[in-house]
PDB file of N, CA and C in Angstrom:
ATOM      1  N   UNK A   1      -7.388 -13.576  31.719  1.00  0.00           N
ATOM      2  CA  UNK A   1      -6.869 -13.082  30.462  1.00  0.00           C
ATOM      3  C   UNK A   1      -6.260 -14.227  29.648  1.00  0.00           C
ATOM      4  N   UNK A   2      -5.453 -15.308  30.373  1.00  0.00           N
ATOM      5  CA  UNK A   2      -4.867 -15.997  29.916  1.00  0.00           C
ATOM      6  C   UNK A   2      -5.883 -17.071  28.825  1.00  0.00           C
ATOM      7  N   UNK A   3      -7.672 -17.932  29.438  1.00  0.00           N
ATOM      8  CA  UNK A   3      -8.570 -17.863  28.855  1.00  0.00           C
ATOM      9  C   UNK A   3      -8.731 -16.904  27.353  1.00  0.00           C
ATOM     10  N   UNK A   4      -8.942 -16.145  27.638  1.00  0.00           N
ATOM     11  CA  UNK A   4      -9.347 -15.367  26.660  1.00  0.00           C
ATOM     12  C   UNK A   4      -8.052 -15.242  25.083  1.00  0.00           C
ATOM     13  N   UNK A   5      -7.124 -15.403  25.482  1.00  0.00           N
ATOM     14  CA  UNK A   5      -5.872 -15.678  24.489  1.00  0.00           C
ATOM     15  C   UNK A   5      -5.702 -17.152  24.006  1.00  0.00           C
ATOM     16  N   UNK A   6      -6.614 -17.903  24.854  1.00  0.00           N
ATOM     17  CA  UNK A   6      -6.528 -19.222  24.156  1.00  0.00           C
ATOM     18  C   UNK A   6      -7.716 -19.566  23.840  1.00  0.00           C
ATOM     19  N   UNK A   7      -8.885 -18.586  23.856  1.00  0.00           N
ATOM     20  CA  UNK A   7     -10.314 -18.997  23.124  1.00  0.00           C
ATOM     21  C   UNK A   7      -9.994 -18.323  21.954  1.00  0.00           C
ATOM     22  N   UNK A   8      -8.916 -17.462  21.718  1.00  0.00           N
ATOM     23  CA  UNK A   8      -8.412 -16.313  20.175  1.00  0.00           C
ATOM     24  C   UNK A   8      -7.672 -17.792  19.581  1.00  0.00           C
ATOM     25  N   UNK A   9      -6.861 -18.007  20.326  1.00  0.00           N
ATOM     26  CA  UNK A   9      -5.816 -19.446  19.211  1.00  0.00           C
ATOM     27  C   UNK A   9      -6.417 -20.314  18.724  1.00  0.00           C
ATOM     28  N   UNK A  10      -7.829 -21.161  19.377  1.00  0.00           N
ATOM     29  CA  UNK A  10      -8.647 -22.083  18.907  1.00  0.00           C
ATOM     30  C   UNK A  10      -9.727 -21.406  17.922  1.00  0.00           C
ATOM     31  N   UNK A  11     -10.280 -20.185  17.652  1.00  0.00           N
ATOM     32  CA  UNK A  11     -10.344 -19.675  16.663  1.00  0.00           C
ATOM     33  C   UNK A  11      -9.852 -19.423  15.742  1.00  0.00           C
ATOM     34  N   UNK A  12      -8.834 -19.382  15.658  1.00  0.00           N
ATOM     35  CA  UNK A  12      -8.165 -18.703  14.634  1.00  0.00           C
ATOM     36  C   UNK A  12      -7.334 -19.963  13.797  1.00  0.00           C
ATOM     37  N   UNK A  13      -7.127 -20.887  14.509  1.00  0.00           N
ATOM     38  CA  UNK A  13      -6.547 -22.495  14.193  1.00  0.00           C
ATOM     39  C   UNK A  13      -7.349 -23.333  13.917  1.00  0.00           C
ATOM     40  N   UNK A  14      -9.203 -23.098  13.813  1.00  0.00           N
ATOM     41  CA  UNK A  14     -10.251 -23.687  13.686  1.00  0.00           C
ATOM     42  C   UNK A  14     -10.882 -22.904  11.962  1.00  0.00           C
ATOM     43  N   UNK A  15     -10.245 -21.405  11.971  1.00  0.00           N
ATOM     44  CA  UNK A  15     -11.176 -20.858  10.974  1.00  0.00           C
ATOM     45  C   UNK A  15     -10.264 -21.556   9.807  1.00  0.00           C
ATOM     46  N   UNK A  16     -11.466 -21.023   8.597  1.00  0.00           N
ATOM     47  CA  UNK A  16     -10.875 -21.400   7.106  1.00  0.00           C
ATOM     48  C   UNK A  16      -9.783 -20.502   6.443  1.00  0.00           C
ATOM     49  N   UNK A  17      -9.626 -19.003   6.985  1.00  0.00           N
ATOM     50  CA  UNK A  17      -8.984 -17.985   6.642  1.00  0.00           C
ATOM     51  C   UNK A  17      -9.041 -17.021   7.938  1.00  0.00           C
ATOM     52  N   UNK A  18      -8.203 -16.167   7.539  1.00  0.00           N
ATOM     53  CA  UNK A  18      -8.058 -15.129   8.358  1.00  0.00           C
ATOM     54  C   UNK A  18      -7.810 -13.358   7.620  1.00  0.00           C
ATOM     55  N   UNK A  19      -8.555 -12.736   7.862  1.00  0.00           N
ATOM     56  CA  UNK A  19      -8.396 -11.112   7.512  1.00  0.00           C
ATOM     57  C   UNK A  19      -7.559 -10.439   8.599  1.00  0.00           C
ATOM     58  N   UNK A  20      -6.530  -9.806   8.059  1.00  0.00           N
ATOM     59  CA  UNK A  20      -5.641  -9.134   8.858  1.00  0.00           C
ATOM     60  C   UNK A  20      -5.774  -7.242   8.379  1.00  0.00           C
ATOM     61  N   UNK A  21      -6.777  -6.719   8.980  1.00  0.00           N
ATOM     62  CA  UNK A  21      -6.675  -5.457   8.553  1.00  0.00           C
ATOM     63  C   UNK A  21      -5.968  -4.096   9.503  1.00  0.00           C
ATOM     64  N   UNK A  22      -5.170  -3.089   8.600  1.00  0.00           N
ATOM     65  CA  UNK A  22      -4.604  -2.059   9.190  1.00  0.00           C
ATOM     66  C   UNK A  22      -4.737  -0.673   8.339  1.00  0.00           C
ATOM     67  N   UNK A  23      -4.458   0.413   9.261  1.00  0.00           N
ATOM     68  CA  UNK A  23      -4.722   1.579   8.972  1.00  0.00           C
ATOM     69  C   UNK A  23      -3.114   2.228   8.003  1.00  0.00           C
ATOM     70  N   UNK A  24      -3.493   2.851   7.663  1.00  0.00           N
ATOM     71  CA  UNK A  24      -2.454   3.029   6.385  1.00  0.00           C
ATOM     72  C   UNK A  24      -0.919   3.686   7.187  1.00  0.00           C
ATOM     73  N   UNK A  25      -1.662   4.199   8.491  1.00  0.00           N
ATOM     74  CA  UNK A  25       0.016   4.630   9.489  1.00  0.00           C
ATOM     75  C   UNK A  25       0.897   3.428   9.715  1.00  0.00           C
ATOM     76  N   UNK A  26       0.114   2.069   9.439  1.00  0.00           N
ATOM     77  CA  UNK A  26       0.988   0.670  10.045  1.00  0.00           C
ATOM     78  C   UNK A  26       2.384   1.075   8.278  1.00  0.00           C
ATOM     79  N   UNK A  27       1.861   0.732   7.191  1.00  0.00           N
ATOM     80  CA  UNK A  27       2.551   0.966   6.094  1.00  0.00           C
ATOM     81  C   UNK A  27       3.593   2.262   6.282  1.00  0.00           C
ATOM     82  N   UNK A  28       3.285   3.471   6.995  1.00  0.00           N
ATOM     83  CA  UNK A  28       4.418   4.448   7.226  1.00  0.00           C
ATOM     84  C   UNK A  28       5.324   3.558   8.045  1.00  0.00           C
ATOM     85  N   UNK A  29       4.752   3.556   9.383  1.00  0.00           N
ATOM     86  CA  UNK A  29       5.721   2.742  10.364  1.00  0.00           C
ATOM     87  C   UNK A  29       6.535   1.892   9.410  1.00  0.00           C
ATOM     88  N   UNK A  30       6.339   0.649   9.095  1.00  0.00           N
ATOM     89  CA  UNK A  30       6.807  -0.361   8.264  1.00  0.00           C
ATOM     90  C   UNK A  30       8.065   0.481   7.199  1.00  0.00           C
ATOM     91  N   UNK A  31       8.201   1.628   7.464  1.00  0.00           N
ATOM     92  CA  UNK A  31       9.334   2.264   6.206  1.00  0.00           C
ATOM     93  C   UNK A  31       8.955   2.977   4.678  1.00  0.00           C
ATOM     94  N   UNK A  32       7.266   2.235   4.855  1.00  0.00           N
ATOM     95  CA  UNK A  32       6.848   2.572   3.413  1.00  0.00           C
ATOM     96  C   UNK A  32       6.439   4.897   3.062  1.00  0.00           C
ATOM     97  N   UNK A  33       6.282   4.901   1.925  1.00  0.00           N
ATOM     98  CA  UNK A  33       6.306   6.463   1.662  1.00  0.00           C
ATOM     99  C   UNK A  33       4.503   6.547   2.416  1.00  0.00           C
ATOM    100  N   UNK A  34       4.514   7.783   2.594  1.00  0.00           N
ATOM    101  CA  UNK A  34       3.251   8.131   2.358  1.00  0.00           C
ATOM    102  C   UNK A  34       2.778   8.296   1.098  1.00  0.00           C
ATOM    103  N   UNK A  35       1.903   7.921   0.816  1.00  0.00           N
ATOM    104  CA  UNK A  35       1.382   7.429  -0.965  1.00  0.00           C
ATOM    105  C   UNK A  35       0.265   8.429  -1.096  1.00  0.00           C
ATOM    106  N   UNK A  36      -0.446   8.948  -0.201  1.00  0.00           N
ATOM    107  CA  UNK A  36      -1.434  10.117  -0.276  1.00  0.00           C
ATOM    108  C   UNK A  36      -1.012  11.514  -0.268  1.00  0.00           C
ATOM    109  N   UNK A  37      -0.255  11.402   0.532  1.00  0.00           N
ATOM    110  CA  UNK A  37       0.430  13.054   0.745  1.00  0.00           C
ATOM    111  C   UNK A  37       1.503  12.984  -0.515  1.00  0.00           C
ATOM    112  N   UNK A  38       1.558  14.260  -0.894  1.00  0.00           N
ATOM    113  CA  UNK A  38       2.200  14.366  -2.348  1.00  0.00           C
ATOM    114  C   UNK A  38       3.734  14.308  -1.898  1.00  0.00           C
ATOM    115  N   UNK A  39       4.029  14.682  -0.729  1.00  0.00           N
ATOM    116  CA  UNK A  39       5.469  15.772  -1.170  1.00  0.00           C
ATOM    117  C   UNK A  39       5.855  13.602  -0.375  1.00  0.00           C
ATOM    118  N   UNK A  40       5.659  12.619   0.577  1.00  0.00           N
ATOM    119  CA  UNK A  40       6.293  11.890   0.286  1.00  0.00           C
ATOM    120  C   UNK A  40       5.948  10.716  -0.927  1.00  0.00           C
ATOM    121  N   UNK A  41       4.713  10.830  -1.578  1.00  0.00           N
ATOM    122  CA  UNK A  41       4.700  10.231  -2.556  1.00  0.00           C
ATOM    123  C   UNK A  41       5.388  10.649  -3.963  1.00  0.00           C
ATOM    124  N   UNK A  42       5.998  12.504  -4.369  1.00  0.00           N
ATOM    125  CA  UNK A  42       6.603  12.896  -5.079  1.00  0.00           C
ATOM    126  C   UNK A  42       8.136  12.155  -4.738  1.00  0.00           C
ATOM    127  N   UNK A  43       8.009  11.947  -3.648  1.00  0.00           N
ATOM    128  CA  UNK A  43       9.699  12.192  -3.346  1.00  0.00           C
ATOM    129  C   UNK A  43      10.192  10.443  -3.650  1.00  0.00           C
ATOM    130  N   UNK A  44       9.122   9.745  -3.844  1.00  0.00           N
ATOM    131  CA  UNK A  44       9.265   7.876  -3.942  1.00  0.00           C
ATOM    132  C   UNK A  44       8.951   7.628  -4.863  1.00  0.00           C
ATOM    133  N   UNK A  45       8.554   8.602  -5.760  1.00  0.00           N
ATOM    134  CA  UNK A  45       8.283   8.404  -7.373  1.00  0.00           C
ATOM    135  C   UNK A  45       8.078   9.347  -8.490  1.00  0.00           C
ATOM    136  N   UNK A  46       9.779  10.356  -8.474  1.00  0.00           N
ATOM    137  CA  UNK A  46       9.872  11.271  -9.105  1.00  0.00           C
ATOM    138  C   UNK A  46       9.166  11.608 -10.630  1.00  0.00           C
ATOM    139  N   UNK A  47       9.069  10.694 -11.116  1.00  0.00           N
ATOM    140  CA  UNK A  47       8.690  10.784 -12.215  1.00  0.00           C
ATOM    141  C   UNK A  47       7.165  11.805 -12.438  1.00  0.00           C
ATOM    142  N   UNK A  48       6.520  11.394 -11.643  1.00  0.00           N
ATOM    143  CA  UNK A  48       5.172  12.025 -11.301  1.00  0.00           C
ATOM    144  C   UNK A  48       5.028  13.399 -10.519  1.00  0.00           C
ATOM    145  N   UNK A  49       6.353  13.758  -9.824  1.00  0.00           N
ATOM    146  CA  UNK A  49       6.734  14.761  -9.416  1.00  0.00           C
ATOM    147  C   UNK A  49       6.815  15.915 -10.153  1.00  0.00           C
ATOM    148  N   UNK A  50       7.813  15.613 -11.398  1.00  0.00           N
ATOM    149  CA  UNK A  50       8.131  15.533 -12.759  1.00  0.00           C
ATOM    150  C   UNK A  50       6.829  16.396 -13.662  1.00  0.00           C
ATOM    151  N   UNK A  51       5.967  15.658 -13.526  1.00  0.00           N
ATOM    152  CA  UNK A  51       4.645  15.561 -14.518  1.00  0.00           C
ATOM    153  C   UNK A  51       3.793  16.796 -13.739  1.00  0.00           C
ATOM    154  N   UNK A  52       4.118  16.744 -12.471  1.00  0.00           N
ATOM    155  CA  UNK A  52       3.094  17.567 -11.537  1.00  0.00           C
ATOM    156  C   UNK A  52       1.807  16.554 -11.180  1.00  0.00           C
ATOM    157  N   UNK A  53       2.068  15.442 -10.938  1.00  0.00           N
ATOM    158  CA  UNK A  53       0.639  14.722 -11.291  1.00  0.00           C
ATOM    159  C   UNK A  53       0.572  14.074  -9.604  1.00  0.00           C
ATOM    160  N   UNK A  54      -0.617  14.497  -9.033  1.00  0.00           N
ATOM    161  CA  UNK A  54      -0.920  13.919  -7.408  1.00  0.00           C
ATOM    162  C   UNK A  54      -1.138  12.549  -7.331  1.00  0.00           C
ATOM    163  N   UNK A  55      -1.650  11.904  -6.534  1.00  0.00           N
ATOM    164  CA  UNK A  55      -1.675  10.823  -6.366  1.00  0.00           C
ATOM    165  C   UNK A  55      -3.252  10.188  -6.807  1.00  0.00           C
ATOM    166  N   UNK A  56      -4.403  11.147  -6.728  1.00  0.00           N
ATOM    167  CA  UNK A  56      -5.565  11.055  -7.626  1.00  0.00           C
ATOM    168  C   UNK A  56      -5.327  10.992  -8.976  1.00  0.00           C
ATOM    169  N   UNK A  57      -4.677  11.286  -9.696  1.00  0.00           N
ATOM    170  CA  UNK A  57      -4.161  11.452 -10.886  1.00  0.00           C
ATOM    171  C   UNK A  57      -3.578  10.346 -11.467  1.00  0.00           C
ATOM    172  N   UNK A  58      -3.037   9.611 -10.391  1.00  0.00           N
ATOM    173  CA  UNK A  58      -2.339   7.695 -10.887  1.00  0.00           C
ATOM    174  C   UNK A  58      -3.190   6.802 -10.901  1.00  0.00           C
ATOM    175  N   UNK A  59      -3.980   7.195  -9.489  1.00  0.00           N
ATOM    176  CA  UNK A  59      -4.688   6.133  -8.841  1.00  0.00           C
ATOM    177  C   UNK A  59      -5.919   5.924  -9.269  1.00  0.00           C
ATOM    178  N   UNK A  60      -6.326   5.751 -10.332  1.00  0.00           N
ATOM    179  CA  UNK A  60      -7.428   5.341 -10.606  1.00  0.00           C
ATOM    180  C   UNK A  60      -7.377   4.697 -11.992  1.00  0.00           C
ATOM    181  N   UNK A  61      -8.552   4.150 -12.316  1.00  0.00           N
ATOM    182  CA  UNK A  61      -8.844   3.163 -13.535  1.00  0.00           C
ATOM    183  C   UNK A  61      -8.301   4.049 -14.870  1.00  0.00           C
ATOM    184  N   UNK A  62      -8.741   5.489 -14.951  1.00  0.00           N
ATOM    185  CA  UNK A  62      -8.620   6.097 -16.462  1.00  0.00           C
ATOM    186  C   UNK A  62      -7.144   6.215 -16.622  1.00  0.00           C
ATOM    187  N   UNK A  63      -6.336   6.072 -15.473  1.00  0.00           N
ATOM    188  CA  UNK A  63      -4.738   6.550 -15.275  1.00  0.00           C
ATOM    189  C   UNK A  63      -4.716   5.231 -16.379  1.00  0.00           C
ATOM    190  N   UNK A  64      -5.059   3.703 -16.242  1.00  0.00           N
ATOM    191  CA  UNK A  64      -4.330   2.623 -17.148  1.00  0.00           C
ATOM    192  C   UNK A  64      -5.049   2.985 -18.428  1.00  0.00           C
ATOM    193  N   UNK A  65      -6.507   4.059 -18.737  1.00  0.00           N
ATOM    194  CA  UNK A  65      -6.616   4.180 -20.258  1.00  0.00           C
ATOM    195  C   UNK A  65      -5.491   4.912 -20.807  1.00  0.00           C
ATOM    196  N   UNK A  66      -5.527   6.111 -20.397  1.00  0.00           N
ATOM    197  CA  UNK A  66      -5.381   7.343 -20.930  1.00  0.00           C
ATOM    198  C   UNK A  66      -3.273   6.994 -20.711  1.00  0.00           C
ATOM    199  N   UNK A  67      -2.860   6.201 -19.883  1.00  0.00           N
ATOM    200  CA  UNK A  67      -1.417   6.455 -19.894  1.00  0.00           C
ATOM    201  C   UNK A  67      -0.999   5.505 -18.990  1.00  0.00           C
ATOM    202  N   UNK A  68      -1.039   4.569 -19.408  1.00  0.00           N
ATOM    203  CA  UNK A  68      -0.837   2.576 -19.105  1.00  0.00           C
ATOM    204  C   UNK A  68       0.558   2.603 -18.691  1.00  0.00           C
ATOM    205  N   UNK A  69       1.743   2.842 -20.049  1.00  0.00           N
ATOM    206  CA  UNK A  69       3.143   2.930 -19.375  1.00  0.00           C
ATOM    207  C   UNK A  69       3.280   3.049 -18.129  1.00  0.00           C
ATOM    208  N   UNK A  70       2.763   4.621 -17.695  1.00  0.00           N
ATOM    209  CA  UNK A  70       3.064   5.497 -16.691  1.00  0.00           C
ATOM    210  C   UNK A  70       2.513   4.548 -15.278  1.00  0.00           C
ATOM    211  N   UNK A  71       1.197   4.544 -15.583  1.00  0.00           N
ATOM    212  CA  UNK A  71       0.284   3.334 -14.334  1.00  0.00           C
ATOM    213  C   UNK A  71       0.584   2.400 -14.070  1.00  0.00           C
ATOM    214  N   UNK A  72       1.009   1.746 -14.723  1.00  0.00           N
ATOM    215  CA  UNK A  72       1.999   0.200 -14.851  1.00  0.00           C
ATOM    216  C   UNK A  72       2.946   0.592 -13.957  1.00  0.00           C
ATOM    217  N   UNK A  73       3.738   1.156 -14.248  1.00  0.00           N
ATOM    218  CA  UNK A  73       5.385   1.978 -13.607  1.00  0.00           C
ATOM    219  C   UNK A  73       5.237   2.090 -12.714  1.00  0.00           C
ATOM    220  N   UNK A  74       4.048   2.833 -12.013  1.00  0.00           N
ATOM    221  CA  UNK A  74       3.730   3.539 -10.830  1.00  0.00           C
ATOM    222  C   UNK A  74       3.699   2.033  -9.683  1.00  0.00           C
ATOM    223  N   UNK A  75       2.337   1.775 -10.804  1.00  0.00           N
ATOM    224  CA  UNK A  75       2.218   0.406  -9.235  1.00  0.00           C
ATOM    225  C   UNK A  75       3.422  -0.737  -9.002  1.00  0.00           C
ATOM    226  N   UNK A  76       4.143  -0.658 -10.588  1.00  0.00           N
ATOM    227  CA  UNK A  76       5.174  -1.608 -10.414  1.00  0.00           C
ATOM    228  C   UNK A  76       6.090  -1.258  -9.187  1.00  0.00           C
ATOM    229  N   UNK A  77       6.475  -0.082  -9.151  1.00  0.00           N
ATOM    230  CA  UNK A  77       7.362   0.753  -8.145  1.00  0.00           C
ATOM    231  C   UNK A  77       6.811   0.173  -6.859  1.00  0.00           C
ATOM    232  N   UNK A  78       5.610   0.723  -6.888  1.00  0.00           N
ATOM    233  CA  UNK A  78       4.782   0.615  -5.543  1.00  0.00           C
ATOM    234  C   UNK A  78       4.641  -0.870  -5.339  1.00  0.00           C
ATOM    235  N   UNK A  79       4.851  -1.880  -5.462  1.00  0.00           N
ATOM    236  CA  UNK A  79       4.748  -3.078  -5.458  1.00  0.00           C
ATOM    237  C   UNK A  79       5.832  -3.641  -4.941  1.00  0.00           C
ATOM    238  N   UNK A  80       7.600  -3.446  -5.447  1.00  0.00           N
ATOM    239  CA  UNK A  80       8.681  -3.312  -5.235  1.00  0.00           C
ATOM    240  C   UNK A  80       8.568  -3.243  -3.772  1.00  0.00           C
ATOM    241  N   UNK A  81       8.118  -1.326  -3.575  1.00  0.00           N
ATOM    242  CA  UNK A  81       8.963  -1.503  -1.838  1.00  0.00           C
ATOM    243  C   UNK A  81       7.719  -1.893  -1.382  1.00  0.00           C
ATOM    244  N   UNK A  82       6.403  -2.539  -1.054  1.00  0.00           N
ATOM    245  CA  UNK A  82       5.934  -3.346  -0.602  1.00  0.00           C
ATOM    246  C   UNK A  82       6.761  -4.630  -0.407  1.00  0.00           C
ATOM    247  N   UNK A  83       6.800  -5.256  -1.427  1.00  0.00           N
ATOM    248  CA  UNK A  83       7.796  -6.806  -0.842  1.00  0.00           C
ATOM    249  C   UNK A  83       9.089  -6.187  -0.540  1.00  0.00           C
ATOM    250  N   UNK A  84       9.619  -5.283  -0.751  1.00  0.00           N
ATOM    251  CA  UNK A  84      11.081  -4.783   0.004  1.00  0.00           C
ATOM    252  C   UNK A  84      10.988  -4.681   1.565  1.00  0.00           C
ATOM    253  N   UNK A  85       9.587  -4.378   1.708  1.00  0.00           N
ATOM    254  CA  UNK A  85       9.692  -4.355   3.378  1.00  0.00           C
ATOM    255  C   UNK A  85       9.608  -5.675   3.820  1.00  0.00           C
ATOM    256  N   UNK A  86       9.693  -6.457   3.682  1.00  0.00           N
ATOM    257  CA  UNK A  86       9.545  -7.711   4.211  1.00  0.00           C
ATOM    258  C   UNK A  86      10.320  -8.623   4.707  1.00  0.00           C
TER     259      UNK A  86
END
């Protein structure tokens, strides 16, 4: 085993980059809201709560035509406690 953890370090200290991918439960763990489910994404960004508006409703491209302020706001928020967890 011990092999095998040091053929991972000389990879990974040899590559040009590295992709670190996770499933969206790592972001709950980490403290963050649930951003799909309404009632904890209502509850981390009242405003939209407010509006009645789900999380399909922010999250997409026409959200920055049709109501930019609001989309801006949203991800700004959402951006916040991203680097807050850190």
């Amino acid at each position: 085993m011990n092999d095998l953890y040091q053929r991972c370090a000389e990879l990974i200290s040899s590559s040009s980059g590295l992709l670190i991918t996770a499933g969206a439960g790592m972001g709950v763990d980490s403290g963050l809201p649930d951003f799909r489910g309404n009632s904890g994404f209502w509850k981390h960004y009242p405003a939209l709560g407010k509006l009645r508006m789900n999380f399909t409703d922010i999250a997409n491209p026409a959200a920055f035509r049709d109501n930019p302020r609001l989309a801006w706001g949203f991800y700004g928020h959402r951006l916040k406690l991203y680097r807050d967890t850190l």
